[in-house]
N, C-alpha and C. Protein backbone atom coordinates (compact mmCIF):
# COMPACT_ATOMS: atom_id res chain seq x y z
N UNK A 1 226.25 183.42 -28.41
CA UNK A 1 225.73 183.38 -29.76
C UNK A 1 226.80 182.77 -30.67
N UNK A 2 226.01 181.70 -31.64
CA UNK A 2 227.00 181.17 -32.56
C UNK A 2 226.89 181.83 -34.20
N UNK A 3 227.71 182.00 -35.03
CA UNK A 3 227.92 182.10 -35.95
C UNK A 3 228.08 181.37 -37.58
N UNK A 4 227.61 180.95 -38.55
CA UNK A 4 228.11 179.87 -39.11
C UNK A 4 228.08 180.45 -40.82
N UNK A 5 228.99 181.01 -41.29
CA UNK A 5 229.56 181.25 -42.64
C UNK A 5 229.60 180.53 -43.84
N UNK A 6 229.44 180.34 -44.61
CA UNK A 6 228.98 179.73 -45.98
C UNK A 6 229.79 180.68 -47.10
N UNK A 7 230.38 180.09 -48.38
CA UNK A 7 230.86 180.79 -48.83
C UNK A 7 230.61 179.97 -50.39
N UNK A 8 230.01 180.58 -51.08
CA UNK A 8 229.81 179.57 -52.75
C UNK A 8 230.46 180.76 -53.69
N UNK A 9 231.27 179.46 -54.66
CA UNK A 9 231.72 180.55 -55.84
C UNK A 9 231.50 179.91 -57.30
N UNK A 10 230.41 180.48 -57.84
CA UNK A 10 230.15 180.19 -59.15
C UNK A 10 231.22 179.19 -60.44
N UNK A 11 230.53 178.29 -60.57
CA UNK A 11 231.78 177.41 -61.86
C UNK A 11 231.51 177.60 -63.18
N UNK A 12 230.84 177.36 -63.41
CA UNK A 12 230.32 176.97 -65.00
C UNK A 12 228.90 176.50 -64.70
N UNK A 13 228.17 176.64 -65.67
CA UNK A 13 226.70 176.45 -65.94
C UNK A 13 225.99 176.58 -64.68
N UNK A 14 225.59 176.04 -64.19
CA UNK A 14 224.53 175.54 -63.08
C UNK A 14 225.42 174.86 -62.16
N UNK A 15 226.61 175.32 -61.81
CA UNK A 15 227.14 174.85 -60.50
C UNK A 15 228.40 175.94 -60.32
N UNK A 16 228.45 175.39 -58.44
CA UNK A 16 229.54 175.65 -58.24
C UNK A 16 230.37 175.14 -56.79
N UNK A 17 231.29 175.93 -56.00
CA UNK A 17 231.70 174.95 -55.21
C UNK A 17 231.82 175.75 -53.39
N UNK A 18 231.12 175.25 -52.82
CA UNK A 18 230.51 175.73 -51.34
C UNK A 18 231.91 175.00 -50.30
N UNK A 19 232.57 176.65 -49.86
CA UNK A 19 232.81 176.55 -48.39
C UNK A 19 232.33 176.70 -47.19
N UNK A 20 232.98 176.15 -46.13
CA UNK A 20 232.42 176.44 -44.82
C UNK A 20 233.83 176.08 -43.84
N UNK A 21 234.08 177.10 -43.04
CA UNK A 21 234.83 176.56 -41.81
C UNK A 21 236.02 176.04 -42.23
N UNK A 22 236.59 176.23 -43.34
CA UNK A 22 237.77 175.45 -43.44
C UNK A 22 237.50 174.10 -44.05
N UNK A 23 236.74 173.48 -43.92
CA UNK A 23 236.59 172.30 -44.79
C UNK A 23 236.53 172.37 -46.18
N UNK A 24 237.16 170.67 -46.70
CA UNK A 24 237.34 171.13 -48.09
C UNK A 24 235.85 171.65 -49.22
N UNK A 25 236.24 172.20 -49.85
CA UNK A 25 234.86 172.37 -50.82
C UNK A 25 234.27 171.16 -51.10
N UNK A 26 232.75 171.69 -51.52
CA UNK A 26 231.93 170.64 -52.18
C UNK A 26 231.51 170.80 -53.12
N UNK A 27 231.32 170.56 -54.58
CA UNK A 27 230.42 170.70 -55.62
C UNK A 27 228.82 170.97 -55.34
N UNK A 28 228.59 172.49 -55.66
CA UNK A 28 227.40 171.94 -55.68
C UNK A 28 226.07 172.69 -56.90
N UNK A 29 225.29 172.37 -57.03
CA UNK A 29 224.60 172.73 -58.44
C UNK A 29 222.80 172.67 -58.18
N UNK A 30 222.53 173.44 -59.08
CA UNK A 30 220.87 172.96 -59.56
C UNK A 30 220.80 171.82 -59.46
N UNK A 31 219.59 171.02 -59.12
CA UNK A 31 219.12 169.75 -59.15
C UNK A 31 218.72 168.91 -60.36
N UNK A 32 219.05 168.06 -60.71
CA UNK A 32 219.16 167.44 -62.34
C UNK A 32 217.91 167.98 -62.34
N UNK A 33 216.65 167.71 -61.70
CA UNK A 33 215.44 168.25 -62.11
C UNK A 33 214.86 169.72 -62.91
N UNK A 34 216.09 170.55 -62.40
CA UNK A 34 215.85 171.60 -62.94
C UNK A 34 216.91 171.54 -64.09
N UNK A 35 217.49 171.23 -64.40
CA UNK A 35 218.70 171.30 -65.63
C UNK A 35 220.28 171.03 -65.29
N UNK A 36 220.16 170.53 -63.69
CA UNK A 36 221.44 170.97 -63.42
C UNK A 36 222.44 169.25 -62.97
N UNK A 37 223.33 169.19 -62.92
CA UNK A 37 224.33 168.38 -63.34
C UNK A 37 223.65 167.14 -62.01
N UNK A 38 224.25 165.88 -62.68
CA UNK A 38 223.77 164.83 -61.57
C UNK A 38 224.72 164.49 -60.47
N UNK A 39 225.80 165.27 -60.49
CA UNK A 39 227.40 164.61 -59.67
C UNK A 39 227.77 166.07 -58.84
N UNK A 40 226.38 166.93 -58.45
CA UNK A 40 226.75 167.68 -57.31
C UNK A 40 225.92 168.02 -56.72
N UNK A 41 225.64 168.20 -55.11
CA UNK A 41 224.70 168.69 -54.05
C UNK A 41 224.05 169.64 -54.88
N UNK A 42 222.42 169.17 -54.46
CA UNK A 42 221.69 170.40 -54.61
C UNK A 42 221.43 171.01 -53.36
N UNK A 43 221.23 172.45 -52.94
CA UNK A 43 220.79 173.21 -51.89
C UNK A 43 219.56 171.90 -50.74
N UNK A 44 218.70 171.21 -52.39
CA UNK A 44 217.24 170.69 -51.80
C UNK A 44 217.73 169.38 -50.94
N UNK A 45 219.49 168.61 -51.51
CA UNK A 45 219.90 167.78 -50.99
C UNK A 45 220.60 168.56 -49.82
N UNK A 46 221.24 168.90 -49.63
CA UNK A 46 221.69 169.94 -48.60
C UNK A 46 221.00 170.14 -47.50
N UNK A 47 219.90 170.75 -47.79
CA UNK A 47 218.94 171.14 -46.84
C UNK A 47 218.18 169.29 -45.96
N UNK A 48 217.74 168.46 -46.47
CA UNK A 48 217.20 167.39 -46.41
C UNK A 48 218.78 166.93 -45.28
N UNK A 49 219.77 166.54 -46.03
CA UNK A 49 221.05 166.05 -45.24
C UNK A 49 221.45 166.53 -44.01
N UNK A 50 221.06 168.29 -43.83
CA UNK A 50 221.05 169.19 -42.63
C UNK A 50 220.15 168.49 -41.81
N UNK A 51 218.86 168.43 -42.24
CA UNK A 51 218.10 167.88 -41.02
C UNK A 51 218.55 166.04 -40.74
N UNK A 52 218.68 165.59 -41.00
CA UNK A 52 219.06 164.21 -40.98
C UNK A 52 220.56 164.33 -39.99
N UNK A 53 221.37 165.13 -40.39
CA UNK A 53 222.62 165.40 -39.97
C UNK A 53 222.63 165.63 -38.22
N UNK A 54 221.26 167.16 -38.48
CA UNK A 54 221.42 167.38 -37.16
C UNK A 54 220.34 166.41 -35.80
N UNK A 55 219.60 165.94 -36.88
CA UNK A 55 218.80 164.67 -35.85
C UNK A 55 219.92 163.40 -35.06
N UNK A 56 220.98 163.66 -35.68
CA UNK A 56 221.95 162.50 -35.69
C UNK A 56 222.68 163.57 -34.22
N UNK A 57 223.48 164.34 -34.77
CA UNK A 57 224.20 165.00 -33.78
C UNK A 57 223.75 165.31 -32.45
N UNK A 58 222.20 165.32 -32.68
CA UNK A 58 221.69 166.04 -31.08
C UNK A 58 221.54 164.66 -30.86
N UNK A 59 220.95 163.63 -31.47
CA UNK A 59 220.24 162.35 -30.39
C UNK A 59 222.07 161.58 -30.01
N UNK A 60 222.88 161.86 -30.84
CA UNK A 60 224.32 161.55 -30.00
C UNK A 60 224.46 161.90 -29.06
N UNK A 61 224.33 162.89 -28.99
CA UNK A 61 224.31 164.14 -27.69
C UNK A 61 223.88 163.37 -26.34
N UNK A 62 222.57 163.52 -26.94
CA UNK A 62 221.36 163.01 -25.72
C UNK A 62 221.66 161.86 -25.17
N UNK A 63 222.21 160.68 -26.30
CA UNK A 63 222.46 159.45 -25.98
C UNK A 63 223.75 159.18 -24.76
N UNK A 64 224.36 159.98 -25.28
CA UNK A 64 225.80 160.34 -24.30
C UNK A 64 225.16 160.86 -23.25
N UNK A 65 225.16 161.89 -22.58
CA UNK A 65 224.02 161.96 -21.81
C UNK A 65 223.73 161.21 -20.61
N UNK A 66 222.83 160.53 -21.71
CA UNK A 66 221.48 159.24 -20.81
C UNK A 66 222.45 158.28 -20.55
N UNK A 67 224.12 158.04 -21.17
CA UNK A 67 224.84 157.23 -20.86
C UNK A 67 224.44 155.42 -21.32
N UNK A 68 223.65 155.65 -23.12
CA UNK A 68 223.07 154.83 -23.24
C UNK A 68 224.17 153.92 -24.16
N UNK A 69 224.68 153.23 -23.72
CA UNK A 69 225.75 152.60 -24.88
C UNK A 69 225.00 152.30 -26.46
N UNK A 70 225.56 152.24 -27.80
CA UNK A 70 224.98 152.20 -28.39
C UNK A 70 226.27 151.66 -29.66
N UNK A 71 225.48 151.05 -30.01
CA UNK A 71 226.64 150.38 -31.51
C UNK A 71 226.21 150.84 -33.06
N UNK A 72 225.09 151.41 -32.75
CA UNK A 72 225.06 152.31 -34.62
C UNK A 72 223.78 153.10 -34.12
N UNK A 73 224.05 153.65 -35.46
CA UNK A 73 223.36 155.36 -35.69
C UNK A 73 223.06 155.22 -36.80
N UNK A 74 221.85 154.90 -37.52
CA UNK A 74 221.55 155.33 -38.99
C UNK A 74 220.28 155.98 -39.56
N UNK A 75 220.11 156.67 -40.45
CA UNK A 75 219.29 157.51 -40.78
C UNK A 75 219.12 158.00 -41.94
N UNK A 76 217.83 158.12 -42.48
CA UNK A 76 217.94 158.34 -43.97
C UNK A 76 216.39 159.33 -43.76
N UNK A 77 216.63 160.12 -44.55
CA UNK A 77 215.18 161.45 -45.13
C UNK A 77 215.15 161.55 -46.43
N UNK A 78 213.42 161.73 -46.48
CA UNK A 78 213.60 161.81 -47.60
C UNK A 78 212.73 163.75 -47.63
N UNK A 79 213.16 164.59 -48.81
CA UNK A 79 212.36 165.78 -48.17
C UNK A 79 211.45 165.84 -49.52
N UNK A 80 210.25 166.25 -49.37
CA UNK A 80 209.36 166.90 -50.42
C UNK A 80 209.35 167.72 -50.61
N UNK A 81 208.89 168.70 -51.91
CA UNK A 81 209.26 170.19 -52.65
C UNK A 81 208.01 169.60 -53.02
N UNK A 82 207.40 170.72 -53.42
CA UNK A 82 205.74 170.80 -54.33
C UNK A 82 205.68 172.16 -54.05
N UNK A 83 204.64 172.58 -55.25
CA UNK A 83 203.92 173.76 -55.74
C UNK A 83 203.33 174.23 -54.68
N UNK A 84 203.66 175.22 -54.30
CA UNK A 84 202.20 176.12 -53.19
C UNK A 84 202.01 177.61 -53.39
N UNK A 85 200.91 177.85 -52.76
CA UNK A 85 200.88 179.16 -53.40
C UNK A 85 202.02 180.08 -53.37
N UNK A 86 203.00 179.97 -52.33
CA UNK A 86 204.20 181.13 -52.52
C UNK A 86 205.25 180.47 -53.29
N UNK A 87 204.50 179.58 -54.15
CA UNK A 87 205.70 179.15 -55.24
C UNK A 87 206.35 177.66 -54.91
N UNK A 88 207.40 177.42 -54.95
CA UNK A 88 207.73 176.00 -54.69
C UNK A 88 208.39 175.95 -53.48
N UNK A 89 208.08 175.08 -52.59
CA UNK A 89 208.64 174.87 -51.25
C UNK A 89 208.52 173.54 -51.08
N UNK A 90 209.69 173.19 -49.85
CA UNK A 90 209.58 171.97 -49.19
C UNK A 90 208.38 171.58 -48.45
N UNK A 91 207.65 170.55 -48.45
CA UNK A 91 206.47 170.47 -47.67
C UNK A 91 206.20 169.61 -46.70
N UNK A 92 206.95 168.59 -46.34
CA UNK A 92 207.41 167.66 -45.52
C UNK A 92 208.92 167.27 -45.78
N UNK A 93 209.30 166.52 -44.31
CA UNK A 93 210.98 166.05 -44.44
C UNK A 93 210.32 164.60 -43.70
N UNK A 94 210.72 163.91 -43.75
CA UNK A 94 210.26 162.22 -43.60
C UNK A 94 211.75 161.75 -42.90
N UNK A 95 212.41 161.62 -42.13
CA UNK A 95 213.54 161.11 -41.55
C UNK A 95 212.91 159.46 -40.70
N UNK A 96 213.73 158.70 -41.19
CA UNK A 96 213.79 157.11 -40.43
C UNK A 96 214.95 156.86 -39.44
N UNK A 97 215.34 156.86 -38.23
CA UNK A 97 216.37 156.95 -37.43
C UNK A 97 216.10 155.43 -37.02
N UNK A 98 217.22 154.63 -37.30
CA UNK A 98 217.56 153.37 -36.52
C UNK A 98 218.43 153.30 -35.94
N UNK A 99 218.41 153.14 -34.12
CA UNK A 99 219.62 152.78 -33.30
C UNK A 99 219.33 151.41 -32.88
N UNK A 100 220.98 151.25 -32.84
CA UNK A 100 220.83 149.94 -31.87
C UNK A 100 222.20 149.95 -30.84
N UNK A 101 221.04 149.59 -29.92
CA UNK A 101 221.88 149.78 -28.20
C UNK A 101 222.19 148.61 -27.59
N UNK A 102 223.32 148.33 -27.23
CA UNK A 102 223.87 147.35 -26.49
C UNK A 102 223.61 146.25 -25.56
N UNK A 103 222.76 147.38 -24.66
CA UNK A 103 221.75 146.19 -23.97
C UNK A 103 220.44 146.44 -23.91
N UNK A 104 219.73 145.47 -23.72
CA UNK A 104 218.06 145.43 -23.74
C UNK A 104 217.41 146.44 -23.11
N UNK A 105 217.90 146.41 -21.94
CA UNK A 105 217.57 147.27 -20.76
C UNK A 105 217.23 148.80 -21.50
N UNK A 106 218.25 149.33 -22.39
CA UNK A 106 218.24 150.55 -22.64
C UNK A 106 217.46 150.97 -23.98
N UNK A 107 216.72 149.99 -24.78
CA UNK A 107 216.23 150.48 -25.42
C UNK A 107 215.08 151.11 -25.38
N UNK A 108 214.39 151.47 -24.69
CA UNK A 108 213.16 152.19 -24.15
C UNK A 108 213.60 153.54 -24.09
N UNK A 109 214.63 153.56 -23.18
CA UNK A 109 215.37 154.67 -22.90
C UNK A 109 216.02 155.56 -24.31
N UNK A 110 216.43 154.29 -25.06
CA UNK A 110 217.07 155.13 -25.85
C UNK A 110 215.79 156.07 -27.07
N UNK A 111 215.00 155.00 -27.26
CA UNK A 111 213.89 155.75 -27.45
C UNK A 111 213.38 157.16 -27.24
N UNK A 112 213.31 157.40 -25.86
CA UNK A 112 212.66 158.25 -25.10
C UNK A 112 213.97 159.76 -25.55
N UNK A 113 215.25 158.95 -25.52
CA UNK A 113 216.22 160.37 -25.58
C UNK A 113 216.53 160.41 -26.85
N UNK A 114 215.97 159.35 -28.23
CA UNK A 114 216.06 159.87 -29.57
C UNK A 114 214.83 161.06 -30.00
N UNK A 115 213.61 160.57 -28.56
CA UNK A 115 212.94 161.17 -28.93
C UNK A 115 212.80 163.09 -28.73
N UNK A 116 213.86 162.55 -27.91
CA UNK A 116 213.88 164.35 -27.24
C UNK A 116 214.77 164.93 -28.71
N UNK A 117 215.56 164.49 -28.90
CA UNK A 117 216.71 164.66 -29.66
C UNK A 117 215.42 165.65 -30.81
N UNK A 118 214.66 164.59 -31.49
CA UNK A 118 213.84 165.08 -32.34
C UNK A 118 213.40 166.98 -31.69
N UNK A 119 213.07 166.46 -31.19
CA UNK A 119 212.34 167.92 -30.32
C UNK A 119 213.36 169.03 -30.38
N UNK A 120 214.73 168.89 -30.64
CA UNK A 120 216.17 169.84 -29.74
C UNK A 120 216.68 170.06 -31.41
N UNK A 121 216.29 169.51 -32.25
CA UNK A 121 217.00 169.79 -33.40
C UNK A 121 216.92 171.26 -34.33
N UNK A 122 217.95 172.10 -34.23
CA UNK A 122 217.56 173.62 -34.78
C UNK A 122 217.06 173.81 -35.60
N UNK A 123 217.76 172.29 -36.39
CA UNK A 123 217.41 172.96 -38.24
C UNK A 123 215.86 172.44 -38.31
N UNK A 124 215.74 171.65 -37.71
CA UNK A 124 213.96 171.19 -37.51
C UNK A 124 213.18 171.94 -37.71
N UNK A 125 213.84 172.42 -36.32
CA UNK A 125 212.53 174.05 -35.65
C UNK A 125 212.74 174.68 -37.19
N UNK A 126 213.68 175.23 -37.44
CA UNK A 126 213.89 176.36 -38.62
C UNK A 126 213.23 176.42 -39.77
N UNK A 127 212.56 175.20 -40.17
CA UNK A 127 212.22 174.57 -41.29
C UNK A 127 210.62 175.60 -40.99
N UNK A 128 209.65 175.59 -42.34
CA UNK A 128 208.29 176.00 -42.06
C UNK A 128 207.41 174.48 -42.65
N UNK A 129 208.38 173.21 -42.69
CA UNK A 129 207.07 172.58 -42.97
C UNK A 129 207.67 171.13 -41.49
N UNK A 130 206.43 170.41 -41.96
CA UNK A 130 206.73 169.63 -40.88
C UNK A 130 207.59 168.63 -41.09
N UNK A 131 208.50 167.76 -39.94
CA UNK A 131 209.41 166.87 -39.99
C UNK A 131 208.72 165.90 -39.73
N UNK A 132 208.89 165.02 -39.69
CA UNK A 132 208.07 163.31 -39.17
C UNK A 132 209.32 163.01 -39.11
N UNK A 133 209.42 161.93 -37.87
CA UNK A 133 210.47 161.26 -37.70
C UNK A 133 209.89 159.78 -37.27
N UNK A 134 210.22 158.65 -38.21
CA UNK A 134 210.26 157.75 -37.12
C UNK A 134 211.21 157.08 -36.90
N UNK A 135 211.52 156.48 -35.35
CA UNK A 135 212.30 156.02 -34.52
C UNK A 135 211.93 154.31 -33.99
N UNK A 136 213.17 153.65 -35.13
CA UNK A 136 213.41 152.14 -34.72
C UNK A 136 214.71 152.29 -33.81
N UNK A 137 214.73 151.28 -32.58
CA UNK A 137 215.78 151.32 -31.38
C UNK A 137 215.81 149.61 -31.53
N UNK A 138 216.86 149.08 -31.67
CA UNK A 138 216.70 147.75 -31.01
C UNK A 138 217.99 147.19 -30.51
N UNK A 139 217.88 146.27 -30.11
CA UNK A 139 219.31 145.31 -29.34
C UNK A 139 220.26 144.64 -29.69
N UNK A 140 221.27 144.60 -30.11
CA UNK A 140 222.30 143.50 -30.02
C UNK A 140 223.98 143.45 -29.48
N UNK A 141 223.89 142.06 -29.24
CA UNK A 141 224.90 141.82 -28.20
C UNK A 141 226.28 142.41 -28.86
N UNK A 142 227.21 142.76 -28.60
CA UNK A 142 228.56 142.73 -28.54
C UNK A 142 229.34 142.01 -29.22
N UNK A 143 229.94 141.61 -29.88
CA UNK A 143 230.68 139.82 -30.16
C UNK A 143 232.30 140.49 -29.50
C-alpha cells in the first residue's frame, strides 16, 4: 500500500501554497472564475493536470515495456465543471495524447499500449465522470 500526503497553508485572500513530498511549493488559489487570482493553480487545474499527468506516466510505463522506442510524449486536457444536481462537478475530462515512435513498425503497437495505459490510469478510475481520450501515434525518423 502506497501513501501520498498533501499539505496547503493558507496566504492571503483566496490562495495559498501546496506541499507534497518534499517538493518545492506551489501557489495555489480559487479559480479566477470564482474570484480568485489568475497566477495560481486551481484544485480544477490540478485535478485536470493529474489526469493528463498520470495518462503520461502509465503509457511511459507501458511504452517501456512493449520496448517501443519513442521520441515525444504530448498531451493536453481539457476538464469540464457544470451544474448538477449535487451541485457543481466535473463532468467530462477530454485528454489528446500525441506520440511519436521511431519506427513505423511500432506505431500500431504503440497505439495498442497507449491504449492500455488509458485503461491503468488511477486517477482516471477515481474520477466519477468520464475521461475520453484520444490517441494520435505517428512516425519519424531520427536525424
Amino acid at each position: 500500500m502506497w501513501k501520498y500526503e498533501a499539505t496547503v497553508t493558507w496566504k492571503s485572500a483566496k490562495e495559498g501554497e501546496l506541499h507534497a513530498g518534499g517538493n518545492p511549493g506551489i501557489g495555489v488559489g480559487t479559480p479566477p472564475e470564482f474570484g480568485g487570482p489568475h497566477d495560481k493553480w486551481s484544485p480544477e487545474q490540478l485535478l485536470t493536470g493529474a489526469v493528463t499527468t498520470c495518462l503520461m506516466t502509465t503509457a511511459l510505463y507501458m511504452l517501456e515495456k512493449a520496448r517501443v522506442e519513442f521520441g515525444s510524449y504530448t498531451s493536453s486536457a481539457t476538464g469540464t465543471m457544470d451544474k448538477t444536481r449535487e451541485g457543481l462537478a466535473f463532468t467530462d475530462v477530454h485528454v489528446k495524447i500525441d506520440v511519436i515512435v521511431a519506427r513505423q513498425e511500432d506505431v500500431e503497437k504503440a497505439r495498442e499500449f497507449v491504449l492500455r495505459a488509458e485503461k491503468g490510469c488511477l486517477i482516471s478510475r477515481a474520477l466519477r465522470c468520464p475521461v475520453r481520450v484520444d490517441i494520435h501515434v505517428s512516425h519519424q525518423t531520427r536525424e
